[in-house]
PDB file of N, CA and C in Angstrom:
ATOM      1  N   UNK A   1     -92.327  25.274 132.364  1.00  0.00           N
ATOM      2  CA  UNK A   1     -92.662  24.223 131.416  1.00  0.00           C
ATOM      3  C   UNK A   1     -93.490  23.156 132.125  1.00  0.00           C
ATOM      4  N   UNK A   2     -94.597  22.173 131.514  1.00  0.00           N
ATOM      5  CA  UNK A   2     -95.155  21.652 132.165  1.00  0.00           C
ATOM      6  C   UNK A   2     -94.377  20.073 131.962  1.00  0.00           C
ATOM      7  N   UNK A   3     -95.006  19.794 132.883  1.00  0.00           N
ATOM      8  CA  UNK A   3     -94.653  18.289 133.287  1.00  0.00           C
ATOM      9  C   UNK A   3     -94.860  17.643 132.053  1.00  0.00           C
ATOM     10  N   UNK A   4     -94.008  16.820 131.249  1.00  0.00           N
ATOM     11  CA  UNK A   4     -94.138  15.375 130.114  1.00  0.00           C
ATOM     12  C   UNK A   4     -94.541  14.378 130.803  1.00  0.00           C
ATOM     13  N   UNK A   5     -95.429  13.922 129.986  1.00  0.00           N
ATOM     14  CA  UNK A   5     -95.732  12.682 130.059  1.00  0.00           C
ATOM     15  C   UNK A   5     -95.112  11.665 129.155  1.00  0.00           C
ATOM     16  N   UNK A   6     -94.037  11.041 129.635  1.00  0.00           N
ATOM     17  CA  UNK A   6     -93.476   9.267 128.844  1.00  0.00           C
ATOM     18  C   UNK A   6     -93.598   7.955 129.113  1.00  0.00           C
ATOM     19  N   UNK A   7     -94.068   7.248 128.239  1.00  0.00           N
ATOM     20  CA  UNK A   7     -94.451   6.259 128.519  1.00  0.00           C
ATOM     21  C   UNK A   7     -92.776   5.058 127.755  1.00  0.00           C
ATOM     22  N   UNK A   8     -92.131   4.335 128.549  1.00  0.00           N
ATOM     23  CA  UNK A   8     -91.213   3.348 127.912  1.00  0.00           C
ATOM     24  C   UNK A   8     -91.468   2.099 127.846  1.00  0.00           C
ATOM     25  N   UNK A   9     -91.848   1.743 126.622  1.00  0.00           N
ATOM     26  CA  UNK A   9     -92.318   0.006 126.480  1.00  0.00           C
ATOM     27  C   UNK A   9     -91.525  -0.732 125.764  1.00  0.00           C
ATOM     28  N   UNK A  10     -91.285  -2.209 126.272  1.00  0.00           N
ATOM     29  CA  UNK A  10     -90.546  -3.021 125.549  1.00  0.00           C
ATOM     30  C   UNK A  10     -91.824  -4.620 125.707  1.00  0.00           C
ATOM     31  N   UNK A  11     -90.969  -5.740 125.164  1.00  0.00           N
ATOM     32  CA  UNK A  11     -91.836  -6.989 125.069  1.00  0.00           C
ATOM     33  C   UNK A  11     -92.393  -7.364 126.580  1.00  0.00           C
ATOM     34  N   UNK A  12     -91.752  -7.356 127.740  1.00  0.00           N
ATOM     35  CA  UNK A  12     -92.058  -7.276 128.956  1.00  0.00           C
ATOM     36  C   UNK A  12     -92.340  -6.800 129.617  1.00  0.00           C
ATOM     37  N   UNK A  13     -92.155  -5.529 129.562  1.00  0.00           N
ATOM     38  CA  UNK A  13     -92.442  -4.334 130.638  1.00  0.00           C
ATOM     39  C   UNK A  13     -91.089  -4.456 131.601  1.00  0.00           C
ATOM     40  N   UNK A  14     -90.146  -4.863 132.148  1.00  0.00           N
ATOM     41  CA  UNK A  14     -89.432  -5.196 132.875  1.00  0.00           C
ATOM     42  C   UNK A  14     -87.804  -4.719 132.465  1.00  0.00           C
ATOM     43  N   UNK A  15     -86.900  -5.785 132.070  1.00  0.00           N
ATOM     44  CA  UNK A  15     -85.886  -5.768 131.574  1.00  0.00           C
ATOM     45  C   UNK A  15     -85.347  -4.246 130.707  1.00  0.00           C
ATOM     46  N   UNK A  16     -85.643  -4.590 129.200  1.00  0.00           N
ATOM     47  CA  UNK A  16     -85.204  -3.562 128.483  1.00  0.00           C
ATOM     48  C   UNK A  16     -85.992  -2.554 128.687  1.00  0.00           C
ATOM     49  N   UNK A  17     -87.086  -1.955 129.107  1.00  0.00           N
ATOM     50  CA  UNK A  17     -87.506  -1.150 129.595  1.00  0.00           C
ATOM     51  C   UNK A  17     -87.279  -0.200 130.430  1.00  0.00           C
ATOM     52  N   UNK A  18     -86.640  -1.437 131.501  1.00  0.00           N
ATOM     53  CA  UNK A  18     -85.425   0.061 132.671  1.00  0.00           C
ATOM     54  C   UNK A  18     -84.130   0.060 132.731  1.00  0.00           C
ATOM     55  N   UNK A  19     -83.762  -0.311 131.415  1.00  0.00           N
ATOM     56  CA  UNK A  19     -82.299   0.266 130.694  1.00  0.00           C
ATOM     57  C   UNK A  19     -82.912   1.176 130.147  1.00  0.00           C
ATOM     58  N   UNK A  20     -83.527   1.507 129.433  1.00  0.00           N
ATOM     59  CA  UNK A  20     -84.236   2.417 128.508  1.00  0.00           C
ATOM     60  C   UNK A  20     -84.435   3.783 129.292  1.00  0.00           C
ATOM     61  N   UNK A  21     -85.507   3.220 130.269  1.00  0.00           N
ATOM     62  CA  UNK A  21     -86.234   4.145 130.616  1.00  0.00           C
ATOM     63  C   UNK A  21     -84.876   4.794 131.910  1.00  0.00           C
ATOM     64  N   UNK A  22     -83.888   4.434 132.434  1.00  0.00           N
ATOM     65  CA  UNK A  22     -83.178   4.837 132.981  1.00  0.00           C
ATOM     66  C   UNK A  22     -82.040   5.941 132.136  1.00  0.00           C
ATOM     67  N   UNK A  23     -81.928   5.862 130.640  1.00  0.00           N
ATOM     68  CA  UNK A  23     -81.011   6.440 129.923  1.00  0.00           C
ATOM     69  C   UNK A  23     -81.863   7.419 129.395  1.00  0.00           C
ATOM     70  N   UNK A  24     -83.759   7.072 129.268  1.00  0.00           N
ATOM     71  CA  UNK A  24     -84.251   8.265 129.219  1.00  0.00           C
ATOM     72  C   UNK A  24     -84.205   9.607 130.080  1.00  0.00           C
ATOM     73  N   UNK A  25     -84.213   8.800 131.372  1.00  0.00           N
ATOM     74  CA  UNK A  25     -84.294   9.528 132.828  1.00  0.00           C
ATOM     75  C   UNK A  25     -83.254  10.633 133.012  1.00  0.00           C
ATOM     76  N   UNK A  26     -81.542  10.269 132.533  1.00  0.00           N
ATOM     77  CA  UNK A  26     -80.767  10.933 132.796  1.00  0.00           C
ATOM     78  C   UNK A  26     -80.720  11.610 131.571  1.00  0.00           C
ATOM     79  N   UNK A  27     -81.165  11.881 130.353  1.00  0.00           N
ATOM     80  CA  UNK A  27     -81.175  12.931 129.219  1.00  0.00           C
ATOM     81  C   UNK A  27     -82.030  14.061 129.784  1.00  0.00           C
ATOM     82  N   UNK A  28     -83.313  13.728 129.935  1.00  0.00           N
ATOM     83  CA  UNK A  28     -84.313  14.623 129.764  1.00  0.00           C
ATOM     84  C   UNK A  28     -83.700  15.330 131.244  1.00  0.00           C
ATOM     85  N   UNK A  29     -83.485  14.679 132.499  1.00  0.00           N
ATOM     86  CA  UNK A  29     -83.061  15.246 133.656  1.00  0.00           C
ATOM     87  C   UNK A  29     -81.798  16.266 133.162  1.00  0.00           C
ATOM     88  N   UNK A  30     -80.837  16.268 132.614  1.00  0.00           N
ATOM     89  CA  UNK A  30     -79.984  16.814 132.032  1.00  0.00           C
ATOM     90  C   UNK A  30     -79.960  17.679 131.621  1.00  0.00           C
ATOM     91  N   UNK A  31     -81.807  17.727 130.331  1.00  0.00           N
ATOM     92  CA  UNK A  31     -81.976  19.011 129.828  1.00  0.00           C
ATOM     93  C   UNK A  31     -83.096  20.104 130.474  1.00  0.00           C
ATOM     94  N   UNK A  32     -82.387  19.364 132.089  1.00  0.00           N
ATOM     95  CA  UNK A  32     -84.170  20.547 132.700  1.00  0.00           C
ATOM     96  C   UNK A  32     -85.206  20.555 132.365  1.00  0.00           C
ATOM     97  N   UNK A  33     -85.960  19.342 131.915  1.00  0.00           N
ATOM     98  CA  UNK A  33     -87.252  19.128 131.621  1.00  0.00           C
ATOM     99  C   UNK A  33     -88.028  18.181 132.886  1.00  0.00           C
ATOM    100  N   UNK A  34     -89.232  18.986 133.173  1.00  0.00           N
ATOM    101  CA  UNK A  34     -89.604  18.592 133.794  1.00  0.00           C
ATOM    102  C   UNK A  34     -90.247  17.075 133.575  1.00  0.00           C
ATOM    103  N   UNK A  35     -90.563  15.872 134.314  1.00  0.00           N
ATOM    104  CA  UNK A  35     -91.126  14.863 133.018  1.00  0.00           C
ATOM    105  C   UNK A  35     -92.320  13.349 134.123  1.00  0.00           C
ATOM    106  N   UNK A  36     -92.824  12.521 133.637  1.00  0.00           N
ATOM    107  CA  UNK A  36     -93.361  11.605 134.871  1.00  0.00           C
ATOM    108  C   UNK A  36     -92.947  10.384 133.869  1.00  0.00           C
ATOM    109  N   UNK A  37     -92.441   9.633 134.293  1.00  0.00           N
ATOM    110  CA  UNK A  37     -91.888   8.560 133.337  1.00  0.00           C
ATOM    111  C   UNK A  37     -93.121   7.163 133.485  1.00  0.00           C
ATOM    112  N   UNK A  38     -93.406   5.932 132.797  1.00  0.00           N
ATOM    113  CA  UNK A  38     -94.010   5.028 133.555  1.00  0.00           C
ATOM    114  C   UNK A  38     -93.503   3.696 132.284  1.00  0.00           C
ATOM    115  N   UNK A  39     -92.973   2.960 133.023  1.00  0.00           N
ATOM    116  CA  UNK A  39     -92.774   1.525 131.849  1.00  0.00           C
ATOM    117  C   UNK A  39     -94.118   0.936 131.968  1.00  0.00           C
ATOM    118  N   UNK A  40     -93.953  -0.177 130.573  1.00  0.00           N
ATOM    119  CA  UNK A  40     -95.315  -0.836 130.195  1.00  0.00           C
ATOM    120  C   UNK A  40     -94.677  -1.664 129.120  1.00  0.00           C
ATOM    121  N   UNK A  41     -95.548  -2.869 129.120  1.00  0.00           N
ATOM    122  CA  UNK A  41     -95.414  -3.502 128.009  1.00  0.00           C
ATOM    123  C   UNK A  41     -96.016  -3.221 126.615  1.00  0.00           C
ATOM    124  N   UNK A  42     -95.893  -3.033 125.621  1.00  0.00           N
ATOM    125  CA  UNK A  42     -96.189  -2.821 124.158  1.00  0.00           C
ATOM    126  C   UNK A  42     -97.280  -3.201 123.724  1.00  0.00           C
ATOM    127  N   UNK A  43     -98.053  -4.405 124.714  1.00  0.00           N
ATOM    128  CA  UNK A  43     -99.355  -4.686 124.619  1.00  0.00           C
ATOM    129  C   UNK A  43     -99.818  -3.643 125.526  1.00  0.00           C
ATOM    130  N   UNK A  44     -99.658  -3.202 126.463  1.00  0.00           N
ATOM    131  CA  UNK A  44    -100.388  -2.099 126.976  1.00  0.00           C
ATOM    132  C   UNK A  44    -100.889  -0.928 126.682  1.00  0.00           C
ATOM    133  N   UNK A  45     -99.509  -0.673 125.533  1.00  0.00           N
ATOM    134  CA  UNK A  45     -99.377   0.787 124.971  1.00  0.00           C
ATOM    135  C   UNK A  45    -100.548   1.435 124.880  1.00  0.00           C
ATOM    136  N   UNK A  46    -101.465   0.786 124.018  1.00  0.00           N
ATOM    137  CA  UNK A  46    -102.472   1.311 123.361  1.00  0.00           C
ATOM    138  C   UNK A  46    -103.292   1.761 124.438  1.00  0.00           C
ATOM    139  N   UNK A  47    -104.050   0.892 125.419  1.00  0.00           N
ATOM    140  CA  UNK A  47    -104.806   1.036 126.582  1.00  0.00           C
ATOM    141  C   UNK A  47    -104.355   2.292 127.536  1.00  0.00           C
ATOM    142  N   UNK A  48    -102.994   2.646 127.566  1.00  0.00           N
ATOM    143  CA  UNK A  48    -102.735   3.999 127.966  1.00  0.00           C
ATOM    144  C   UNK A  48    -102.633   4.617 127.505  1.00  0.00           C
ATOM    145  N   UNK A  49    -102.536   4.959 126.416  1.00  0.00           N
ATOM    146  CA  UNK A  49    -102.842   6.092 125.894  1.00  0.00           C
ATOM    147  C   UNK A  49    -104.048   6.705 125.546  1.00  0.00           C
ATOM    148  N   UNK A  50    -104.963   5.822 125.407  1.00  0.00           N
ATOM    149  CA  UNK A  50    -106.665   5.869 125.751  1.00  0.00           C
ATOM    150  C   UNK A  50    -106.837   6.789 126.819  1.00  0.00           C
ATOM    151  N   UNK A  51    -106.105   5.825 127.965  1.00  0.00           N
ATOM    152  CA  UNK A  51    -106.508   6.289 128.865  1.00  0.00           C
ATOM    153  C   UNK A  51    -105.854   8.009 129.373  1.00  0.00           C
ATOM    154  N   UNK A  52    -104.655   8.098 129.365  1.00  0.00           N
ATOM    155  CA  UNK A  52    -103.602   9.257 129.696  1.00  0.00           C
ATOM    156  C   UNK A  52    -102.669   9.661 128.479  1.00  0.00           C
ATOM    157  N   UNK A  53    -103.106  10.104 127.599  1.00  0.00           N
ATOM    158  CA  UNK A  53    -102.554   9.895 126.556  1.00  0.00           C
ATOM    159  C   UNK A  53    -100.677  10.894 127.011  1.00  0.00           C
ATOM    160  N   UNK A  54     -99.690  10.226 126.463  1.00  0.00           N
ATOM    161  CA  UNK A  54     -97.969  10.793 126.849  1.00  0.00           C
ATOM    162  C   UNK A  54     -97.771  12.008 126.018  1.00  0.00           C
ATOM    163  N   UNK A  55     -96.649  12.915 126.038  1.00  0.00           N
ATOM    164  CA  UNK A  55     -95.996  13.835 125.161  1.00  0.00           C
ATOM    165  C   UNK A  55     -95.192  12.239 124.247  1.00  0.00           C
ATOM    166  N   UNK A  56     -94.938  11.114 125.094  1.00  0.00           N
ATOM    167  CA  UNK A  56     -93.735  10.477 123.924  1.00  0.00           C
ATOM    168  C   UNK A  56     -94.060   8.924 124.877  1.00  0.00           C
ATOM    169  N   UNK A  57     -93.671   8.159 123.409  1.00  0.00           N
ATOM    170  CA  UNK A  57     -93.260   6.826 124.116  1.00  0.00           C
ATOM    171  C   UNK A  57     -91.963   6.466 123.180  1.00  0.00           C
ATOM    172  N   UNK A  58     -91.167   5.941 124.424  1.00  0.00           N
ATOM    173  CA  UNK A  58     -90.019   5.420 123.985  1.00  0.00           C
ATOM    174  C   UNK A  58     -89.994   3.923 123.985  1.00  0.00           C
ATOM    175  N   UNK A  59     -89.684   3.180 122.592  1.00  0.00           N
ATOM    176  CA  UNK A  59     -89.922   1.619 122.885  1.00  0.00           C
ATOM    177  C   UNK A  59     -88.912   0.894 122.092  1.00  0.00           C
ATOM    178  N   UNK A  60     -88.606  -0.381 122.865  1.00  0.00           N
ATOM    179  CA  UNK A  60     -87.745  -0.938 122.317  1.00  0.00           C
ATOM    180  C   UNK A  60     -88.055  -2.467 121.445  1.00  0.00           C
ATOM    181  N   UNK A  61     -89.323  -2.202 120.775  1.00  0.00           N
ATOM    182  CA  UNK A  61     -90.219  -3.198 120.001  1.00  0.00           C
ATOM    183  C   UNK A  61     -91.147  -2.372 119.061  1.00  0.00           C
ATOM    184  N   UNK A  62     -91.792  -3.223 118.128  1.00  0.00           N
ATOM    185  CA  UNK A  62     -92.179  -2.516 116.758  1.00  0.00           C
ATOM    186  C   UNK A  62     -93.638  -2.477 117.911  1.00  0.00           C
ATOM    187  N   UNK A  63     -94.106  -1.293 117.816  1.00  0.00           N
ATOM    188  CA  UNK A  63     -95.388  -0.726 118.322  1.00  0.00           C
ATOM    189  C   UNK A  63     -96.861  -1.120 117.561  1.00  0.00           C
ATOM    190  N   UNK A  64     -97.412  -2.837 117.816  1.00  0.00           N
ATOM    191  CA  UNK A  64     -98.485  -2.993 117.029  1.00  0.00           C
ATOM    192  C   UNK A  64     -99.892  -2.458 116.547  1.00  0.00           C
ATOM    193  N   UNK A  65     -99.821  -1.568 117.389  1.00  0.00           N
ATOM    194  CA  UNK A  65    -101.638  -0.808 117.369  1.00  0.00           C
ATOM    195  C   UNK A  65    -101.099   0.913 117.389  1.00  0.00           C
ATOM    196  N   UNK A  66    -102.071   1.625 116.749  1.00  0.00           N
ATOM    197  CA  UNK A  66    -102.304   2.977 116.514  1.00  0.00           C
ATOM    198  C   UNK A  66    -102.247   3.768 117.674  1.00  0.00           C
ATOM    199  N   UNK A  67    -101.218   4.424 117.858  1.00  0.00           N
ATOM    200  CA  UNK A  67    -101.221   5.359 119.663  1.00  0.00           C
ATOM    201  C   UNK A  67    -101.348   6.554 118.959  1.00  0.00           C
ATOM    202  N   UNK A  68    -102.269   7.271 118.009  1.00  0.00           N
ATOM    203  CA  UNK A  68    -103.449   8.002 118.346  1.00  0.00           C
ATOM    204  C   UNK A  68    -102.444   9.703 118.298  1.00  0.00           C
ATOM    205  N   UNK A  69    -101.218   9.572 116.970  1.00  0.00           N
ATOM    206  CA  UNK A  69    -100.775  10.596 116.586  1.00  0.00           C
ATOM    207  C   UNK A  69     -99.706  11.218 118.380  1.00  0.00           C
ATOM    208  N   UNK A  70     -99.248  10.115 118.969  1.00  0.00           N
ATOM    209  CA  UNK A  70     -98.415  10.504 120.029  1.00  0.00           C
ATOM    210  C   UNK A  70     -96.564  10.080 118.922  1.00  0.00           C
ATOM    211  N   UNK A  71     -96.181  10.716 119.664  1.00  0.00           N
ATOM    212  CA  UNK A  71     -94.627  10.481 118.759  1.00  0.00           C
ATOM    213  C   UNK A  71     -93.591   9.359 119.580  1.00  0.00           C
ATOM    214  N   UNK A  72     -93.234   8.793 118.848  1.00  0.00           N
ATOM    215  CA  UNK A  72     -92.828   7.123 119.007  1.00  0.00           C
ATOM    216  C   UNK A  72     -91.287   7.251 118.593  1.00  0.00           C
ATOM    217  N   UNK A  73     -90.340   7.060 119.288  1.00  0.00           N
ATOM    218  CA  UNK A  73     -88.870   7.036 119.198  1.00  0.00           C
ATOM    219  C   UNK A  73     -88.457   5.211 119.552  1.00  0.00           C
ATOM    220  N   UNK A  74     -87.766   4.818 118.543  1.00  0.00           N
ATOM    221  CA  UNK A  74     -87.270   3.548 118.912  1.00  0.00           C
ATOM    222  C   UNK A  74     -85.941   3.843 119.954  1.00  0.00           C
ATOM    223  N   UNK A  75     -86.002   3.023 120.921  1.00  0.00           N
ATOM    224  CA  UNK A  75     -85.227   3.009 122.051  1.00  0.00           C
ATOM    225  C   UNK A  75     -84.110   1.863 121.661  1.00  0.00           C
ATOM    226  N   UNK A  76     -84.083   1.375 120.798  1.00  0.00           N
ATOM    227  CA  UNK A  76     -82.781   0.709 120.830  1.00  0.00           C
ATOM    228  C   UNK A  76     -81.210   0.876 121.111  1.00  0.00           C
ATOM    229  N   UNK A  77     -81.047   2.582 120.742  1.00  0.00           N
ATOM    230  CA  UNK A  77     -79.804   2.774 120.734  1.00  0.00           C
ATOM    231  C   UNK A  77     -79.155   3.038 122.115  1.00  0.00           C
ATOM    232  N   UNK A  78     -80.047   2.747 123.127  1.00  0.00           N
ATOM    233  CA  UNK A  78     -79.772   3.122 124.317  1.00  0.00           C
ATOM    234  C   UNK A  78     -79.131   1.698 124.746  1.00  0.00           C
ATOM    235  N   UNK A  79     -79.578   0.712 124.305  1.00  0.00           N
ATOM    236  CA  UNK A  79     -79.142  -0.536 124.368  1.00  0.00           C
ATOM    237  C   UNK A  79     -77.844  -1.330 123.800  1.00  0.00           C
ATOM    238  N   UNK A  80     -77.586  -0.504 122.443  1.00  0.00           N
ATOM    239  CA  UNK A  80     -76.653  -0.977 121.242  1.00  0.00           C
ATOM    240  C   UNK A  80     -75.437   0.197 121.652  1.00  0.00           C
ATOM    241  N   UNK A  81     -76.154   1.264 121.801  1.00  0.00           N
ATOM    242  CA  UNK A  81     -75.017   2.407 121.530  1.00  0.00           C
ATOM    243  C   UNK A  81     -74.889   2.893 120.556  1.00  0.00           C
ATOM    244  N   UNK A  82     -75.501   2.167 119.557  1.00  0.00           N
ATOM    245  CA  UNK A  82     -75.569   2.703 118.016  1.00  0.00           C
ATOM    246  C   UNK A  82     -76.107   4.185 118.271  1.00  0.00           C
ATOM    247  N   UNK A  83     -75.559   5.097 117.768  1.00  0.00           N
ATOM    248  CA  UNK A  83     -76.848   6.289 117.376  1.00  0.00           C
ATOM    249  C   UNK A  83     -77.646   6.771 118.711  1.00  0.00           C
ATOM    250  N   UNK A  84     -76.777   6.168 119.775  1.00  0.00           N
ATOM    251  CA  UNK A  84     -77.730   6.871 120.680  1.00  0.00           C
ATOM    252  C   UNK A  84     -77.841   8.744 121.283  1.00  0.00           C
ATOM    253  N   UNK A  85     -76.895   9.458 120.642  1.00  0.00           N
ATOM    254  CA  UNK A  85     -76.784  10.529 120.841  1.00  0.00           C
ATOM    255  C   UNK A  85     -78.145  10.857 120.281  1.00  0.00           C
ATOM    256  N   UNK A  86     -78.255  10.492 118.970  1.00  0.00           N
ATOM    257  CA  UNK A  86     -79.150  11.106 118.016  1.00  0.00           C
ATOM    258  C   UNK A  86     -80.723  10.528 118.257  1.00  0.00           C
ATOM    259  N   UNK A  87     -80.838   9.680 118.862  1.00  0.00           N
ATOM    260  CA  UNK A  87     -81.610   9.537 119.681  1.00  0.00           C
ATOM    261  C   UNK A  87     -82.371  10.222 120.928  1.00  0.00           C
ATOM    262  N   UNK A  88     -80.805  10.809 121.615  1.00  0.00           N
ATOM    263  CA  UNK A  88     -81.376  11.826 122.571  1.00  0.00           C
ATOM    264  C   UNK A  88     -81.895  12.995 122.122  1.00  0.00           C
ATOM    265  N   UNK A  89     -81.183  13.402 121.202  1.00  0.00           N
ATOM    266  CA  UNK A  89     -81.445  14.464 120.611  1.00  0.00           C
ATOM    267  C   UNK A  89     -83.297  15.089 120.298  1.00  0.00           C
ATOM    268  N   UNK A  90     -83.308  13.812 119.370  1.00  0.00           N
ATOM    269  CA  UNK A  90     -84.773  13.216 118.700  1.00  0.00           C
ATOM    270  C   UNK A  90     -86.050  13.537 120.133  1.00  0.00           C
ATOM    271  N   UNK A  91     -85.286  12.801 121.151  1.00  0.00           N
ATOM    272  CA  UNK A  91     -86.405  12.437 122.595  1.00  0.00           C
ATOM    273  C   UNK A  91     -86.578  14.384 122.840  1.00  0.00           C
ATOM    274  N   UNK A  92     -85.513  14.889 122.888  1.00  0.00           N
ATOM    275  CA  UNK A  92     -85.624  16.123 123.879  1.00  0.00           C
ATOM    276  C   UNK A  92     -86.116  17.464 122.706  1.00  0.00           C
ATOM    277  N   UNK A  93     -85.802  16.816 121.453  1.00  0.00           N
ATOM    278  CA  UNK A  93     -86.367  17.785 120.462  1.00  0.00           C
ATOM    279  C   UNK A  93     -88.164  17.559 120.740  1.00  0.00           C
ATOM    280  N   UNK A  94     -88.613  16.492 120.309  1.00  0.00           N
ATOM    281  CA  UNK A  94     -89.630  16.384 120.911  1.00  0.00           C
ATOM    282  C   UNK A  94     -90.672  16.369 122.158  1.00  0.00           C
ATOM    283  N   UNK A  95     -89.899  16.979 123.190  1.00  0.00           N
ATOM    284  CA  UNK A  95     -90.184  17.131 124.453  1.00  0.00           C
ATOM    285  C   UNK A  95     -90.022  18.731 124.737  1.00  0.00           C
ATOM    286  N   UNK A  96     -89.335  19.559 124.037  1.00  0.00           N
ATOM    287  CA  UNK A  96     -89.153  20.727 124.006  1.00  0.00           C
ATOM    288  C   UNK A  96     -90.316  21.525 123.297  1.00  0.00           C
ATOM    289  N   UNK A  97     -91.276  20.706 122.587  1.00  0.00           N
ATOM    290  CA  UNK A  97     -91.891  21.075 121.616  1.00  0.00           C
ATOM    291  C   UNK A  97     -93.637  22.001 122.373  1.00  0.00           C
TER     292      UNK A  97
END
């Protein structure tokens, strides 16, 4: 399987981002997927994906600009706990794809 590309953005790039991107880390690691992770802020989004476009971005903010038909999972539940199974689910269904 080839390497994923994910991109995890929140309002900072910082904070909720590597809660996120750390609960992404141990799913996808879990399901034997190979993957390259990179945080960013939500203003960035767009500009990378221009540039390197991801298999997925995971974010924990409403995504203002068009990322160009890439698939977009809200990362909140990694934070709340709400629903976060189904969340994983969602990330690795789409990463399997």
């Amino acid at each position: 399987m080839e390497r994923k590309r994910i991109y995890v953005c929140c309002g900072s790039g910082i904070a909720t981002s590597t809660v996120i991107s750390k609960k992404v880390k141990e799913a996808v690691e879990a399901n034997k997927i190979p993957y390259t992770l990179e945080q960013c802020t939500v203003q960035q989004i767009s500009s990378k994906v221009a540039t390197l476009k991801p298999d997925l971005i995971v974010s924990s903010a409403q995504i203002p600009t068009d990322v160009k038909g890439v698939p977009v999972v809200m990362g909140r539940a990694f934070l709340t706990g709400i629903k976060k199974q189904e969340t994983i689910d969602q990330i690795i269904s789409i990463l399997k794809q």
